[in-house]
C-alpha atoms as a PDB file:
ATOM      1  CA  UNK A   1      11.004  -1.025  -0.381  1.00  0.00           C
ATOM      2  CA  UNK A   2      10.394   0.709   3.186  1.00  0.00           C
ATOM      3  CA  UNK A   3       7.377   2.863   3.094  1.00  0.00           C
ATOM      4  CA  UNK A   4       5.287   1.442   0.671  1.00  0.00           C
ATOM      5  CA  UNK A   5       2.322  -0.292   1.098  1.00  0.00           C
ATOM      6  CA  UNK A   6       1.902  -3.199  -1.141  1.00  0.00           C
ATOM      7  CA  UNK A   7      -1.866  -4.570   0.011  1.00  0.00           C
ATOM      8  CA  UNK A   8      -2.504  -0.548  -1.552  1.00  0.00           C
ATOM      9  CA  UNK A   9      -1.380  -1.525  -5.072  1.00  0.00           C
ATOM     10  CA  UNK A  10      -3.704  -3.103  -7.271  1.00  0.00           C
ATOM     11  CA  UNK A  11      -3.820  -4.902 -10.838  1.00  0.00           C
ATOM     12  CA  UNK A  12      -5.999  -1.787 -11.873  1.00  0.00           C
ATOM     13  CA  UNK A  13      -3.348   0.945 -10.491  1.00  0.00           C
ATOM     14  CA  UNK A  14      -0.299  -0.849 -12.693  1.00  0.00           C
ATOM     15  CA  UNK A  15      -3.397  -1.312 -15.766  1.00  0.00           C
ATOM     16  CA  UNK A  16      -4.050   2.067 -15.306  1.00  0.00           C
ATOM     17  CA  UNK A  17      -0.729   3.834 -15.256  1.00  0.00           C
ATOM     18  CA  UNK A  18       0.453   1.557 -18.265  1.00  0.00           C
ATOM     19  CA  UNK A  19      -2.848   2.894 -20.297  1.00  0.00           C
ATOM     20  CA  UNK A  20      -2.198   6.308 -19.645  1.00  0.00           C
ATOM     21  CA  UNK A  21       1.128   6.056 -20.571  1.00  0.00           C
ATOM     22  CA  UNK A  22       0.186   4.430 -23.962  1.00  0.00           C
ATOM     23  CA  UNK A  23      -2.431   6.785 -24.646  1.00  0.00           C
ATOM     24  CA  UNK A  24      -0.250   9.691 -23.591  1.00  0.00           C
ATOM     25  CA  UNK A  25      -2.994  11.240 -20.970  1.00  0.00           C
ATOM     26  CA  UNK A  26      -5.702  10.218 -19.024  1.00  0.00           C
ATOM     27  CA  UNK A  27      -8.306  10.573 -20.803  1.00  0.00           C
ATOM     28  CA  UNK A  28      -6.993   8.795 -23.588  1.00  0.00           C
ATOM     29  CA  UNK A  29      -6.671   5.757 -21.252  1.00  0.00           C
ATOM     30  CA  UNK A  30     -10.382   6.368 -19.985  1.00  0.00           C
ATOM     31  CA  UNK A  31     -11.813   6.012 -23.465  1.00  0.00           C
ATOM     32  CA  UNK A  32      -9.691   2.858 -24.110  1.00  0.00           C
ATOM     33  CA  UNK A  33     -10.601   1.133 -20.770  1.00  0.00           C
ATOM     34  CA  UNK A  34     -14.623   2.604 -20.891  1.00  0.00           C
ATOM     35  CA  UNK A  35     -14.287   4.407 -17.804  1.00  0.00           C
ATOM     36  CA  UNK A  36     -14.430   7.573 -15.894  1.00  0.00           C
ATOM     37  CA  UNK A  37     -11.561  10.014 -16.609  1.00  0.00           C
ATOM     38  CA  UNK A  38     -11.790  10.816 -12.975  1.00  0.00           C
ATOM     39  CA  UNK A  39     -11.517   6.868 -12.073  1.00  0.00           C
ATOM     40  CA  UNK A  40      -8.316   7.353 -13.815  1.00  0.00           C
ATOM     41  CA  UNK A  41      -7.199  10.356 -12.486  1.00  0.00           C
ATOM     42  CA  UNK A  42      -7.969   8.900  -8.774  1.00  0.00           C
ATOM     43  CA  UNK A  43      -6.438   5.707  -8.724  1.00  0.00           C
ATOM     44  CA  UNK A  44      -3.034   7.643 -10.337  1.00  0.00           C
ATOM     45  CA  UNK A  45      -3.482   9.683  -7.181  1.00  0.00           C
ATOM     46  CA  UNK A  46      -3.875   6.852  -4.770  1.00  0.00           C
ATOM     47  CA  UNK A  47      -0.771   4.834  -6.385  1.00  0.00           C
ATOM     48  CA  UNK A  48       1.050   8.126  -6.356  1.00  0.00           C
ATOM     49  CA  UNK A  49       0.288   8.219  -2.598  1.00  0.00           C
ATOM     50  CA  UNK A  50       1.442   4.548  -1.811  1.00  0.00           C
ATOM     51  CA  UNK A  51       4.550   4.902  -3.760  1.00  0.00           C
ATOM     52  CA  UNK A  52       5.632   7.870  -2.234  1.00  0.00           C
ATOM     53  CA  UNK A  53       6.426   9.415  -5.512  1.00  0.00           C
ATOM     54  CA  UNK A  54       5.141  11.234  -8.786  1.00  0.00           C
ATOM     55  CA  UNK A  55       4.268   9.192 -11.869  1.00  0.00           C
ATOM     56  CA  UNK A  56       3.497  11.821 -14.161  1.00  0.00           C
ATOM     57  CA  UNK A  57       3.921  15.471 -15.128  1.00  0.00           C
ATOM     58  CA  UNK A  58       0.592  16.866 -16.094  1.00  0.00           C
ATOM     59  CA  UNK A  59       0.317  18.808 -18.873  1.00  0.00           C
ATOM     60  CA  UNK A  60      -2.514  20.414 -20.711  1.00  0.00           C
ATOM     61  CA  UNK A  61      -1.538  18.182 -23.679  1.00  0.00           C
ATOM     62  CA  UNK A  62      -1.693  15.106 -21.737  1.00  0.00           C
ATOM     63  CA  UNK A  63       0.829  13.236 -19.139  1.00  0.00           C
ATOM     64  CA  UNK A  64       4.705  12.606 -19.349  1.00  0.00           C
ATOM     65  CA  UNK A  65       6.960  10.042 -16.828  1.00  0.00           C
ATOM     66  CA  UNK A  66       9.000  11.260 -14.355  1.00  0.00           C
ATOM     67  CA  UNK A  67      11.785   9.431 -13.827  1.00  0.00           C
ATOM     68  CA  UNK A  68      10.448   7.456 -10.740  1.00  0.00           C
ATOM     69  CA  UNK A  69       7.245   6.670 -12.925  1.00  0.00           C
ATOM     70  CA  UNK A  70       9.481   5.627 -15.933  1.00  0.00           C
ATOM     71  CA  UNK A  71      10.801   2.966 -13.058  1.00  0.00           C
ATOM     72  CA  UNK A  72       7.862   2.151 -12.042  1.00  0.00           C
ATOM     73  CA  UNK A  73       5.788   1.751 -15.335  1.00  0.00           C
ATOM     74  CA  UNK A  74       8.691  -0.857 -16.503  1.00  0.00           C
ATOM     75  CA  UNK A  75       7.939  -2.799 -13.521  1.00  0.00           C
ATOM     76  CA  UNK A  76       4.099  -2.510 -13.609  1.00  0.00           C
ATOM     77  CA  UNK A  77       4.190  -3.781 -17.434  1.00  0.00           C
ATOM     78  CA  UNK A  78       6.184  -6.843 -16.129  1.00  0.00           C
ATOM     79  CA  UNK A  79       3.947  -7.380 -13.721  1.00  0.00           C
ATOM     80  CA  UNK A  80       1.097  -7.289 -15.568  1.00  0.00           C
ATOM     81  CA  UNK A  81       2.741  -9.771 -18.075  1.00  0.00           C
ATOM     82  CA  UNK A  82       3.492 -12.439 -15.341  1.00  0.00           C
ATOM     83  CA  UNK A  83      -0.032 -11.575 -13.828  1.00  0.00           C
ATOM     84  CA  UNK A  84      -2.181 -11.968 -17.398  1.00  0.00           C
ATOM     85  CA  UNK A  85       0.377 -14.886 -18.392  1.00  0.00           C
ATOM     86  CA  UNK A  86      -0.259 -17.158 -14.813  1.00  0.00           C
ATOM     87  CA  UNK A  87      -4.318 -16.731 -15.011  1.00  0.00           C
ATOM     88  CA  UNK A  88      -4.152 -18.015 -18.445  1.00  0.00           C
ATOM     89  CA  UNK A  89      -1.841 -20.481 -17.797  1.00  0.00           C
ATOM     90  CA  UNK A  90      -4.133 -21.296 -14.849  1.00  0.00           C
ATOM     91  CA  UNK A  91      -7.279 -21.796 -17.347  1.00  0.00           C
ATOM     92  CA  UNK A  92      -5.471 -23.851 -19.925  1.00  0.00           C
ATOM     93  CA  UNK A  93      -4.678 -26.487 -16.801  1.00  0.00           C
ATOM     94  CA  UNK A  94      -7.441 -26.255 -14.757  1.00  0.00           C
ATOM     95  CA  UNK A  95     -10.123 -26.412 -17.862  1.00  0.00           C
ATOM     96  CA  UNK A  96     -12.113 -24.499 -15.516  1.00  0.00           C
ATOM     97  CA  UNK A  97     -14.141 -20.892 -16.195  1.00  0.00           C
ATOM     98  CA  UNK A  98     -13.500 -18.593 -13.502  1.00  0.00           C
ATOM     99  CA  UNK A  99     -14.616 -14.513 -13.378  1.00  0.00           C
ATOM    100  CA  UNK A 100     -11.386 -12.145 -12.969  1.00  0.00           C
ATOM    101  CA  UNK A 101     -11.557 -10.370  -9.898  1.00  0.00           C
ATOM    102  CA  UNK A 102      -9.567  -7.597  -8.614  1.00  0.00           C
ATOM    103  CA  UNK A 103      -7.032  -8.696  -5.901  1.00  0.00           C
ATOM    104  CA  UNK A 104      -3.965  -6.981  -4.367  1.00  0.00           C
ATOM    105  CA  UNK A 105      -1.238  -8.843  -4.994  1.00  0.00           C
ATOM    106  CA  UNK A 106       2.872  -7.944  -5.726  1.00  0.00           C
ATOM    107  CA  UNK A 107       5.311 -10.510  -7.075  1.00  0.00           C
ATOM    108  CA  UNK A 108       8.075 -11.306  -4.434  1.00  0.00           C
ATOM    109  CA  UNK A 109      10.781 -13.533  -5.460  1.00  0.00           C
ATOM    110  CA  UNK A 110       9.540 -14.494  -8.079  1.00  0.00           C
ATOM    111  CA  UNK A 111       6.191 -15.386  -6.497  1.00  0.00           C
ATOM    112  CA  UNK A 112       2.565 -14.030  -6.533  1.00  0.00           C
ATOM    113  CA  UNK A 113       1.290 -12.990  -3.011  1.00  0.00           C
ATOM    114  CA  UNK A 114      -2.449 -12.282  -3.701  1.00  0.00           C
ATOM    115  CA  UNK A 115      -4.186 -11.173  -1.105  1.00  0.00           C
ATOM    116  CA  UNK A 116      -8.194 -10.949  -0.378  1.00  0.00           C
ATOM    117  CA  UNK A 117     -10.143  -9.037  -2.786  1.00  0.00           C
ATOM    118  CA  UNK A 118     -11.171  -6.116  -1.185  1.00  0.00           C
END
């Protein structure tokens, strides 16, 4: 897609958009991931910058999809899927312990580009 910049999206901006979604706001998703409302609430910004487009429709009783972040969020959760599913895949092989770090990373054809941890 023209205009958006991959290397900006993160594991935790598609984790974090699927959470709030679950939970139905942000807050929600900040009690169920132990962290700052606000840390929520910024990253949503920041993806919401990258993509170009609204996620969510802020209400005073929590969040709703738009239709672009309806898109989006079915694509995040696959990605996610694929994401959790290789690293454990990865473990199982490899025998090896290894700490999770955040990486950018999108799936192109089929194929995880990760790029250096920030």
């Amino acid at each position: 897609m023209v205009g958006i910049q991959f290397s900006a999206i993160t594991h935790k901006h598609m984790l974090y958009a699927v959470a709030a979604v679950e939970a139905g706001s942000f807050r929600q998703a900040a009690v169920r991931l132990h962290v700052r409302e606000s840390t929520i609430s910024r990253k949503i910004r920041d993806l919401e910058a990258a993509i170009g487009a609204s996620i969510f429709i802020r209400l005073r009783s929590g969040v709703e999809l738009t239709d672009a972040g309806a898109i989006f969020v079915s694509l995040a959760r696959k990605a996610l899927t694929s994401f959790d599913a290789a690293l454990r895949m990865q473990i199982s092989e490899s025998g090896f312990k290894f700490k999770m770090v955040e990486a950018n990373c999108i799936l192109l054809d089929g194929n995880w580009i990760i790029a250096r941890a920030p």
